[in-house]
PDB file of N, CA and C in Angstrom:
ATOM      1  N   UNK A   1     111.369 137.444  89.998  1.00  0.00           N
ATOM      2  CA  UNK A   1     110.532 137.146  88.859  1.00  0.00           C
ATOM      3  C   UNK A   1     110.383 138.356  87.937  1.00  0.00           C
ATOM      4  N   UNK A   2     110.327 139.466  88.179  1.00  0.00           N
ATOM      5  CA  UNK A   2     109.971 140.826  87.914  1.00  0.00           C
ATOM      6  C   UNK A   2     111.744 140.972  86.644  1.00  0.00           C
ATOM      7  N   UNK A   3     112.647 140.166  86.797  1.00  0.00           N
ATOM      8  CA  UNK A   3     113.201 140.182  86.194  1.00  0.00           C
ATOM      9  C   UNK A   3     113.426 139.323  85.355  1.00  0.00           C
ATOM     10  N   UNK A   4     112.970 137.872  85.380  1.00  0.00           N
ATOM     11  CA  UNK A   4     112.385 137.086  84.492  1.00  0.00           C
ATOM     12  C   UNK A   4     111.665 137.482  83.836  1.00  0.00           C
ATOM     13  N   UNK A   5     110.861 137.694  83.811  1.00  0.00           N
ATOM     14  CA  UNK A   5     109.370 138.603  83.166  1.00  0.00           C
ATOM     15  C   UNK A   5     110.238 139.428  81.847  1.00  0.00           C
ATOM     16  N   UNK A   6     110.988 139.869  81.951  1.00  0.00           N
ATOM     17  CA  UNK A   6     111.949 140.687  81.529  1.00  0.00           C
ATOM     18  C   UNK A   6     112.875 140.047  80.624  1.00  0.00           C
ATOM     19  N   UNK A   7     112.964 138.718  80.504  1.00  0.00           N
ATOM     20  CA  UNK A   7     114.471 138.546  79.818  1.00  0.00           C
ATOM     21  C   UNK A   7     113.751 138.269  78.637  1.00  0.00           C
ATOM     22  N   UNK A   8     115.159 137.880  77.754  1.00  0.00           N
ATOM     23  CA  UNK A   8     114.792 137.569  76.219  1.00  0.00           C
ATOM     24  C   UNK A   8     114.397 136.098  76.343  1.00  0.00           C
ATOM     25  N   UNK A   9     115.065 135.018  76.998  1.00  0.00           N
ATOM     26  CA  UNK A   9     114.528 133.786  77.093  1.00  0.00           C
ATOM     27  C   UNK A   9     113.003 133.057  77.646  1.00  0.00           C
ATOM     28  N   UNK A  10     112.079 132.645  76.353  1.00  0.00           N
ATOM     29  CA  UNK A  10     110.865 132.528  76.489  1.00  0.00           C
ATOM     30  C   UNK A  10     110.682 131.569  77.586  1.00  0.00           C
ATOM     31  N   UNK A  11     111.661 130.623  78.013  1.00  0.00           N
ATOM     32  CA  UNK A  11     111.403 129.817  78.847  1.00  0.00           C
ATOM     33  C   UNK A  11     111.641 130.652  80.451  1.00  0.00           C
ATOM     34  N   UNK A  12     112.302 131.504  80.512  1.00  0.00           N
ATOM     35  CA  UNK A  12     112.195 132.333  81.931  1.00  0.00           C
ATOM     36  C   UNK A  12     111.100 133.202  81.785  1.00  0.00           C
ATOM     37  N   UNK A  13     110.823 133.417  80.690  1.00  0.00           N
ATOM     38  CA  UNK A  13     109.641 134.438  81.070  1.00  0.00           C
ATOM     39  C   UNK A  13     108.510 133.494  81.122  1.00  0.00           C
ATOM     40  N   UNK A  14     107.916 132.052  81.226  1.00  0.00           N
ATOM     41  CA  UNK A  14     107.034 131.104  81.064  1.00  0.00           C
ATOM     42  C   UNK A  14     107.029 130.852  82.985  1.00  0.00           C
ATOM     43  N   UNK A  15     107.996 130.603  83.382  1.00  0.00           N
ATOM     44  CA  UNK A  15     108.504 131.017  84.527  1.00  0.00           C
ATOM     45  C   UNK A  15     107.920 131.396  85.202  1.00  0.00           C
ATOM     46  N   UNK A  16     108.575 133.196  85.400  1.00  0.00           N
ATOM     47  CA  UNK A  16     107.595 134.264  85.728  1.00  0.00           C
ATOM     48  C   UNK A  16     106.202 133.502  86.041  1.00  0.00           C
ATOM     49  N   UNK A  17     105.753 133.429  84.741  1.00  0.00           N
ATOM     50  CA  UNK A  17     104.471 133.132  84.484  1.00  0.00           C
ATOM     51  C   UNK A  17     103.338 132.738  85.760  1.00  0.00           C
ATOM     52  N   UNK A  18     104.550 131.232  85.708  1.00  0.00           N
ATOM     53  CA  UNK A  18     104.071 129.962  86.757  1.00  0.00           C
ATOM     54  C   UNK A  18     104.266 130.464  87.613  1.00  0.00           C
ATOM     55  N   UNK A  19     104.964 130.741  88.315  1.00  0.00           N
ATOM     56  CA  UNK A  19     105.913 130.669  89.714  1.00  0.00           C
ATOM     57  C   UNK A  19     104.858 131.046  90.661  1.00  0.00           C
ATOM     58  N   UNK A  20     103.654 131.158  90.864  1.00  0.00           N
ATOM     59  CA  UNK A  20     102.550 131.430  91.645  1.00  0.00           C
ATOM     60  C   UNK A  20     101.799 130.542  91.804  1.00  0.00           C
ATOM     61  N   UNK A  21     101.595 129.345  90.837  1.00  0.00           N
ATOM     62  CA  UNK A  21     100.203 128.386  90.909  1.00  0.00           C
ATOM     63  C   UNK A  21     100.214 127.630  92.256  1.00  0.00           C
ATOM     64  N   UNK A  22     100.926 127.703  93.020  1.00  0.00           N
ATOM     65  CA  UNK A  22     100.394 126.594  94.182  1.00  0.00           C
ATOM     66  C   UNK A  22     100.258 128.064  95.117  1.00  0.00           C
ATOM     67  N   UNK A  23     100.034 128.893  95.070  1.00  0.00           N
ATOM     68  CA  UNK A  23     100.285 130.458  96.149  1.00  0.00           C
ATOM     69  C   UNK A  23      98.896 130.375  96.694  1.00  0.00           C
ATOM     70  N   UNK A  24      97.589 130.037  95.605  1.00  0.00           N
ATOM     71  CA  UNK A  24      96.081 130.148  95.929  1.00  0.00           C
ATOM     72  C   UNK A  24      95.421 131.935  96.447  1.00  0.00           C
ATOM     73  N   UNK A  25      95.494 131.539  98.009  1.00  0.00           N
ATOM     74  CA  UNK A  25      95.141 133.513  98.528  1.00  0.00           C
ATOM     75  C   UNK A  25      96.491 134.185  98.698  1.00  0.00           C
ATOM     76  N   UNK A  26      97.018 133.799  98.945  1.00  0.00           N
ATOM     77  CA  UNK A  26      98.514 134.226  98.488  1.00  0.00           C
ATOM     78  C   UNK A  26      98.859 134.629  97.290  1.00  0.00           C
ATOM     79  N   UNK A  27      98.108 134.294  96.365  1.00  0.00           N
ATOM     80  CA  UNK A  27      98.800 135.140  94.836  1.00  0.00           C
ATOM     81  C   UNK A  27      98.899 136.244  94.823  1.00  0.00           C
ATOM     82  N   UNK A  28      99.747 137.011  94.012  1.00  0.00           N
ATOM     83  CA  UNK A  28      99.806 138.313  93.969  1.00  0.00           C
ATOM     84  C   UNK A  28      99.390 138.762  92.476  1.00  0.00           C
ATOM     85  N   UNK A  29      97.665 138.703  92.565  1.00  0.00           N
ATOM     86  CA  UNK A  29      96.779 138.859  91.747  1.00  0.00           C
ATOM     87  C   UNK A  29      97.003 140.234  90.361  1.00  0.00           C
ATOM     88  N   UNK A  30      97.723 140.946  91.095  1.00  0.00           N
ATOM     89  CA  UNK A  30      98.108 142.441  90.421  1.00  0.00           C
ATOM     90  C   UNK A  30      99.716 141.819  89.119  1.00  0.00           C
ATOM     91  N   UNK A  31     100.296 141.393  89.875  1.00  0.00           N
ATOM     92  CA  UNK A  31     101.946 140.594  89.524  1.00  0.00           C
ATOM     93  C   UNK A  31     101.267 139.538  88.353  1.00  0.00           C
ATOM     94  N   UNK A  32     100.091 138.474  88.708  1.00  0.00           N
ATOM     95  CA  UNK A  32     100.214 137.810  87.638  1.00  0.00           C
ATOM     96  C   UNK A  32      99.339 138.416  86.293  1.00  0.00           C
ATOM     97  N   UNK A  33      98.430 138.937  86.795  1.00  0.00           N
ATOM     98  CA  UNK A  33      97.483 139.739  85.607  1.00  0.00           C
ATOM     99  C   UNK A  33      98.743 140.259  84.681  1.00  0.00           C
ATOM    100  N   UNK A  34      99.419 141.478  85.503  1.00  0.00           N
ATOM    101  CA  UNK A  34     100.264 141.955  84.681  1.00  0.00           C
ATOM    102  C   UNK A  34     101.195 141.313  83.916  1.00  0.00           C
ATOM    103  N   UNK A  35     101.835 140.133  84.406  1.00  0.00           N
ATOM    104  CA  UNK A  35     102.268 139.426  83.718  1.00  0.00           C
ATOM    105  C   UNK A  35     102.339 138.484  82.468  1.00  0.00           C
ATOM    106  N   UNK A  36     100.654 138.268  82.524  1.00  0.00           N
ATOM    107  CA  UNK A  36     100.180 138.156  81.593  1.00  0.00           C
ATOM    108  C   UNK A  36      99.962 138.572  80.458  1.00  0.00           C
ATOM    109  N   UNK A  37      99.087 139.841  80.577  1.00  0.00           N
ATOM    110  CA  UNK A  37      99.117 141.133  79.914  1.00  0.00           C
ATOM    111  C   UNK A  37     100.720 141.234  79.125  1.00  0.00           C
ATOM    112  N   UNK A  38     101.296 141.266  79.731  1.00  0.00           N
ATOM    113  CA  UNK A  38     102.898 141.687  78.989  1.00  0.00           C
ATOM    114  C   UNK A  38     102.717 140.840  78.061  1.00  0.00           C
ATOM    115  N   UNK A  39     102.756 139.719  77.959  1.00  0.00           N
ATOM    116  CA  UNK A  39     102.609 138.352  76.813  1.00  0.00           C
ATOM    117  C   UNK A  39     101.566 137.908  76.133  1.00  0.00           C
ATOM    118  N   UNK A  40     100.087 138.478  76.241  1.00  0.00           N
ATOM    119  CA  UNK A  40      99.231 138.558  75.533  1.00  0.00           C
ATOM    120  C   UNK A  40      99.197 138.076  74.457  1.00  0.00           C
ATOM    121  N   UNK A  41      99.885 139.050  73.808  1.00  0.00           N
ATOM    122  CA  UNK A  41     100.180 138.690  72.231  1.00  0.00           C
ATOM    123  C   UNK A  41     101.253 137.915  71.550  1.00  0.00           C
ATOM    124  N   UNK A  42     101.524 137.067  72.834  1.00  0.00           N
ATOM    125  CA  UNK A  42     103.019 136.204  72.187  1.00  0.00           C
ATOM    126  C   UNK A  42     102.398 135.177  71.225  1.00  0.00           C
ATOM    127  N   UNK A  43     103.334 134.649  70.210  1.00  0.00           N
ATOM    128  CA  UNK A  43     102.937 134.074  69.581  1.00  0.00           C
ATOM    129  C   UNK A  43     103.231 132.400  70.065  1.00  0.00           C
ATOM    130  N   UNK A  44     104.643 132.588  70.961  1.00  0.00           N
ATOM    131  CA  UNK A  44     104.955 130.928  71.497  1.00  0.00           C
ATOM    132  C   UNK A  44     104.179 130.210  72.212  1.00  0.00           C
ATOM    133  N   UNK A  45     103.512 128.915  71.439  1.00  0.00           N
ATOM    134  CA  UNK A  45     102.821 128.388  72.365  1.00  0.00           C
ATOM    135  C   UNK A  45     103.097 127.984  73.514  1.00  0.00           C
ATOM    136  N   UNK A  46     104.099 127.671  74.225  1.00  0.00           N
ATOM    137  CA  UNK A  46     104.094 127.493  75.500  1.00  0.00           C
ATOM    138  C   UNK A  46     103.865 128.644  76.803  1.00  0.00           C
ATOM    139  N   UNK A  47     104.104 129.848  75.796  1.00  0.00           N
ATOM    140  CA  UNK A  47     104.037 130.974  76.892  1.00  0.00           C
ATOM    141  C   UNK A  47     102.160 131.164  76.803  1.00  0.00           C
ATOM    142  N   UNK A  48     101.340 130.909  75.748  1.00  0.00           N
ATOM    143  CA  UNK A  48      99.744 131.196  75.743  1.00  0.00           C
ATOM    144  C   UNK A  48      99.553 129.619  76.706  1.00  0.00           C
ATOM    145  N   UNK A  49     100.478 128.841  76.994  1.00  0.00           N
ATOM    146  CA  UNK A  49     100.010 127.616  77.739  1.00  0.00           C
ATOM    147  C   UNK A  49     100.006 128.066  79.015  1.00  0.00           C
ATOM    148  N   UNK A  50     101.213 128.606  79.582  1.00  0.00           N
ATOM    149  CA  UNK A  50     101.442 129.335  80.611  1.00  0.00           C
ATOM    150  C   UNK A  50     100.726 129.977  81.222  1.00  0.00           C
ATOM    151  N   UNK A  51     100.109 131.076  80.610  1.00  0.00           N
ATOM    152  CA  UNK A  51      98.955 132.097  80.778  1.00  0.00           C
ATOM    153  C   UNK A  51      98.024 131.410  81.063  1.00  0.00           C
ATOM    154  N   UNK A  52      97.140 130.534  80.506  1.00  0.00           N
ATOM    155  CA  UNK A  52      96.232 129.507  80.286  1.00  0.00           C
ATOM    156  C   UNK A  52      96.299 128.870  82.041  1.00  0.00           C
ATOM    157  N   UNK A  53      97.441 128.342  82.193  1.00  0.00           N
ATOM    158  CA  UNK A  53      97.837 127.492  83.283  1.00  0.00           C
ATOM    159  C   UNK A  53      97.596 128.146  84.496  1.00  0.00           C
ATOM    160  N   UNK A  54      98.238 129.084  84.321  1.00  0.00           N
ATOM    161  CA  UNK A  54      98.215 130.154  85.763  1.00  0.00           C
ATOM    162  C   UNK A  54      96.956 130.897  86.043  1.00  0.00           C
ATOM    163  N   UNK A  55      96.433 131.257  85.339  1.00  0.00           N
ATOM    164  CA  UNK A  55      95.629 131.700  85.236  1.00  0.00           C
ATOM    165  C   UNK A  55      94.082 130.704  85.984  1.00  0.00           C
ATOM    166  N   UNK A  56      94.436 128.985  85.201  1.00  0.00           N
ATOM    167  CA  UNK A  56      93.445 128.053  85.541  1.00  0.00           C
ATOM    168  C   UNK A  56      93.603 127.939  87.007  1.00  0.00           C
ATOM    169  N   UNK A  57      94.761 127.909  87.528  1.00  0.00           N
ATOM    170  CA  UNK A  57      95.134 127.403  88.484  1.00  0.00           C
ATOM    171  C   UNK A  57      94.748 128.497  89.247  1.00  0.00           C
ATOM    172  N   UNK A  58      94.635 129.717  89.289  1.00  0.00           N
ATOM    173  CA  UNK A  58      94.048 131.169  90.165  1.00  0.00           C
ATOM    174  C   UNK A  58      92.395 131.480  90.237  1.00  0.00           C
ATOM    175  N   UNK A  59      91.936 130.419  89.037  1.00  0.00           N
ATOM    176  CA  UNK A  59      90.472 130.403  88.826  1.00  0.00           C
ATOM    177  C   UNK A  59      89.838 129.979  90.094  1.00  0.00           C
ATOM    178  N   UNK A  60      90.966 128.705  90.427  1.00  0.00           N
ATOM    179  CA  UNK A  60      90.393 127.902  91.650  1.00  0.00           C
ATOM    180  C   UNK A  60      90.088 128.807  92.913  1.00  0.00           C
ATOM    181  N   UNK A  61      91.085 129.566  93.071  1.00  0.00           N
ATOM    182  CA  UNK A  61      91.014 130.370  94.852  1.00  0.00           C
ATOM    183  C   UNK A  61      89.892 131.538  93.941  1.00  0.00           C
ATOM    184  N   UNK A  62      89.951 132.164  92.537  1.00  0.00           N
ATOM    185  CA  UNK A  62      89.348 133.476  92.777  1.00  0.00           C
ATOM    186  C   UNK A  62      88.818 133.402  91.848  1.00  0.00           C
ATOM    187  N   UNK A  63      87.132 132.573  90.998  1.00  0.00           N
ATOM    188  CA  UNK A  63      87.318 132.610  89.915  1.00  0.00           C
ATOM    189  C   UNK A  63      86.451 134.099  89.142  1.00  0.00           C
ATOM    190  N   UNK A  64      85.945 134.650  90.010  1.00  0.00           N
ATOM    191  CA  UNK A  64      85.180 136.283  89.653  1.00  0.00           C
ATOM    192  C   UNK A  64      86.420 136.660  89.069  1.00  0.00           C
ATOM    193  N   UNK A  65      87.644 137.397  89.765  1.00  0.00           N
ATOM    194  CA  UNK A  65      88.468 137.805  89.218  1.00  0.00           C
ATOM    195  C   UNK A  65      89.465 137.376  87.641  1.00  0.00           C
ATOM    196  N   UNK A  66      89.059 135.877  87.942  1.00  0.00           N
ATOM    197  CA  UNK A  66      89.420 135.391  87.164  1.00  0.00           C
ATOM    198  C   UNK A  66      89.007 135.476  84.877  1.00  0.00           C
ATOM    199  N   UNK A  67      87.425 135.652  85.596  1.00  0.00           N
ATOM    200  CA  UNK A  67      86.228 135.168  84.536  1.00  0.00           C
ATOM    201  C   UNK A  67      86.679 136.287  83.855  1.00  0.00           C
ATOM    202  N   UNK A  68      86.731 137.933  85.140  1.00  0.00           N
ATOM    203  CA  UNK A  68      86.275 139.363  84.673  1.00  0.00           C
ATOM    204  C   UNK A  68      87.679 139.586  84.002  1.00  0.00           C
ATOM    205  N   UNK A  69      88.967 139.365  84.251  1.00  0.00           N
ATOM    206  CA  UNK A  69      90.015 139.357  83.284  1.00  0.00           C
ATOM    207  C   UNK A  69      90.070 138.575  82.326  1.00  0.00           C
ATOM    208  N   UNK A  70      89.711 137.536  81.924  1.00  0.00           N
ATOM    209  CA  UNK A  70      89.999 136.684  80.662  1.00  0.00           C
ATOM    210  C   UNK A  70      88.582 137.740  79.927  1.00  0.00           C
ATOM    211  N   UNK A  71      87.844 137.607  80.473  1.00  0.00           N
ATOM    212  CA  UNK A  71      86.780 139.182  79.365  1.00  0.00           C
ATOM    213  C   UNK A  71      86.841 139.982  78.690  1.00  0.00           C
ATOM    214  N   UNK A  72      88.561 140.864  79.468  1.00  0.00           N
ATOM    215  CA  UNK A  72      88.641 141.862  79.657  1.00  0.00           C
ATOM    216  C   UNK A  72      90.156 142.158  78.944  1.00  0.00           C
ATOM    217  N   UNK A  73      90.890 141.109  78.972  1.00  0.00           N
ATOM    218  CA  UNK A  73      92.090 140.998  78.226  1.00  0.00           C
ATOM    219  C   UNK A  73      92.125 140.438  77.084  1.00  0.00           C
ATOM    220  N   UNK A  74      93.043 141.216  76.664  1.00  0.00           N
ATOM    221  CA  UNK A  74      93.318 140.507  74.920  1.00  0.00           C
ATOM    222  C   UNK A  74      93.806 139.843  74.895  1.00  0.00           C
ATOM    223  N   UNK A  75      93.958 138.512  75.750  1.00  0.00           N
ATOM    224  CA  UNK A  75      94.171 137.058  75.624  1.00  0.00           C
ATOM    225  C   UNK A  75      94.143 136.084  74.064  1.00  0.00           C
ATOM    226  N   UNK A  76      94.893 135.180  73.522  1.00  0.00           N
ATOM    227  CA  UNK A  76      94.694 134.489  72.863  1.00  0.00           C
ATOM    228  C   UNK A  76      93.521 133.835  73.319  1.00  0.00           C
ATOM    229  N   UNK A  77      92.949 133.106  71.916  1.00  0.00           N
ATOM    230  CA  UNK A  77      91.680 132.186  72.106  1.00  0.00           C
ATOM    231  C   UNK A  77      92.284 131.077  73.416  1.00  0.00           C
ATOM    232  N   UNK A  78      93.553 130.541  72.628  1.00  0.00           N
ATOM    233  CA  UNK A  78      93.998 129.328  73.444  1.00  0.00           C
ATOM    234  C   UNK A  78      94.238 129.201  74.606  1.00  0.00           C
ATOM    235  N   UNK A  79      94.893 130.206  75.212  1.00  0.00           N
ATOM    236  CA  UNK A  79      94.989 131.508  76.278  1.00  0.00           C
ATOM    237  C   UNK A  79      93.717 131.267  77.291  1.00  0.00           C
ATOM    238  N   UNK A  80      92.757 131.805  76.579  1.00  0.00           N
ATOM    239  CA  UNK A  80      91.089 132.164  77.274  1.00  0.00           C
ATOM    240  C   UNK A  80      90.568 130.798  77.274  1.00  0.00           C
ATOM    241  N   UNK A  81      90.606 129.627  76.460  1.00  0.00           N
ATOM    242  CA  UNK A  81      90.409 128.221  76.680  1.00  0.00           C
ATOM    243  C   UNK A  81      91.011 127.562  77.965  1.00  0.00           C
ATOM    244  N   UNK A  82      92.702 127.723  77.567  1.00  0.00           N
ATOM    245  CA  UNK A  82      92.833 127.408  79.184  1.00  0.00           C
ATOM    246  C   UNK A  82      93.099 127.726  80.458  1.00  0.00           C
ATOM    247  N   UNK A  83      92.264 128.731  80.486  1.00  0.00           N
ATOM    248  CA  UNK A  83      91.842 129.254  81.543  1.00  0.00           C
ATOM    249  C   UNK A  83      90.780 129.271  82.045  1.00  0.00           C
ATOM    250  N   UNK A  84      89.694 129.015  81.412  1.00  0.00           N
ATOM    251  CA  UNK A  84      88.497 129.115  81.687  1.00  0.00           C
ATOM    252  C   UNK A  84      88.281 127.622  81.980  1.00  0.00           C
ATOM    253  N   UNK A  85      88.635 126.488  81.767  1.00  0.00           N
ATOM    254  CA  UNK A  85      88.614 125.113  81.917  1.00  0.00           C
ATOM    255  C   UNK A  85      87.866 125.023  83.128  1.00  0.00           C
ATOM    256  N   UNK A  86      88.896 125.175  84.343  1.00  0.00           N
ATOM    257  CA  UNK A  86      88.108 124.462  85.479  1.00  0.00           C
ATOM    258  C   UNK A  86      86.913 125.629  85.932  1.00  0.00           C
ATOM    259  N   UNK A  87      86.717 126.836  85.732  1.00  0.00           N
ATOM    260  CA  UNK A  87      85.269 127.673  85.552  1.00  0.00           C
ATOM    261  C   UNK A  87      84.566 127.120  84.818  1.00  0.00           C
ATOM    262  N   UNK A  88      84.413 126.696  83.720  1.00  0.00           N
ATOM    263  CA  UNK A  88      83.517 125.914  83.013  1.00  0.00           C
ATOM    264  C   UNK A  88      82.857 124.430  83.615  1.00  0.00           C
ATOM    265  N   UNK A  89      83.659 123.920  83.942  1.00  0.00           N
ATOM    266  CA  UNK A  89      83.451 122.702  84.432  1.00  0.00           C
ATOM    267  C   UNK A  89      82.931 122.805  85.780  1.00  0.00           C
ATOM    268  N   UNK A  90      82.903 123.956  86.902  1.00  0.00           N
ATOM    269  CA  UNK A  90      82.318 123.846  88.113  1.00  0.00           C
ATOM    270  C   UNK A  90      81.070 124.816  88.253  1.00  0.00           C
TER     271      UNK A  90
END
């Protein structure tokens, strides 16, 4: 993934992205933050969906960690919307 993350094609780096959401305590919390972070400021919406996604989906096993990075990163709005979804709702 670490080389996905990496390529020019937005759809491997969306990838990257995902490739953790069913992991739960198993994520490798450091790998997806950062991953994120790298794409922050993308402008393609599917990659701020991505972020959004993975991110929602990590809320579930950890959502402290979760809340205190979408805070804390320069996340898109859309980004920080979907992510915060299922925190909001529980």
């Amino acid at each position: 993934m670490d080389e996905w993350i990496d390529d020019e094609n937005f759809w491997l780096q969306r990838t990257a992205i995902l490739h953790q959401l069913r992991y739960k305590k198993q994520t490798d919390e450091k790998r997806l933050f950062a991953y994120c972070l790298k794409y922050a400021a993308q402008k393609e919406f599917f990659i701020r969906k991505a972020i959004g996604w993975a991110l929602r989906e990590y809320s579930k096993t950890n959502p402290a960690a979760v809340k205190r990075f979408v805070k804390e990163a320069p996340l898109s709005n859309f980004s920080k919307k979907e992510a915060m979804k299922w925190i909001d709702n529980h």
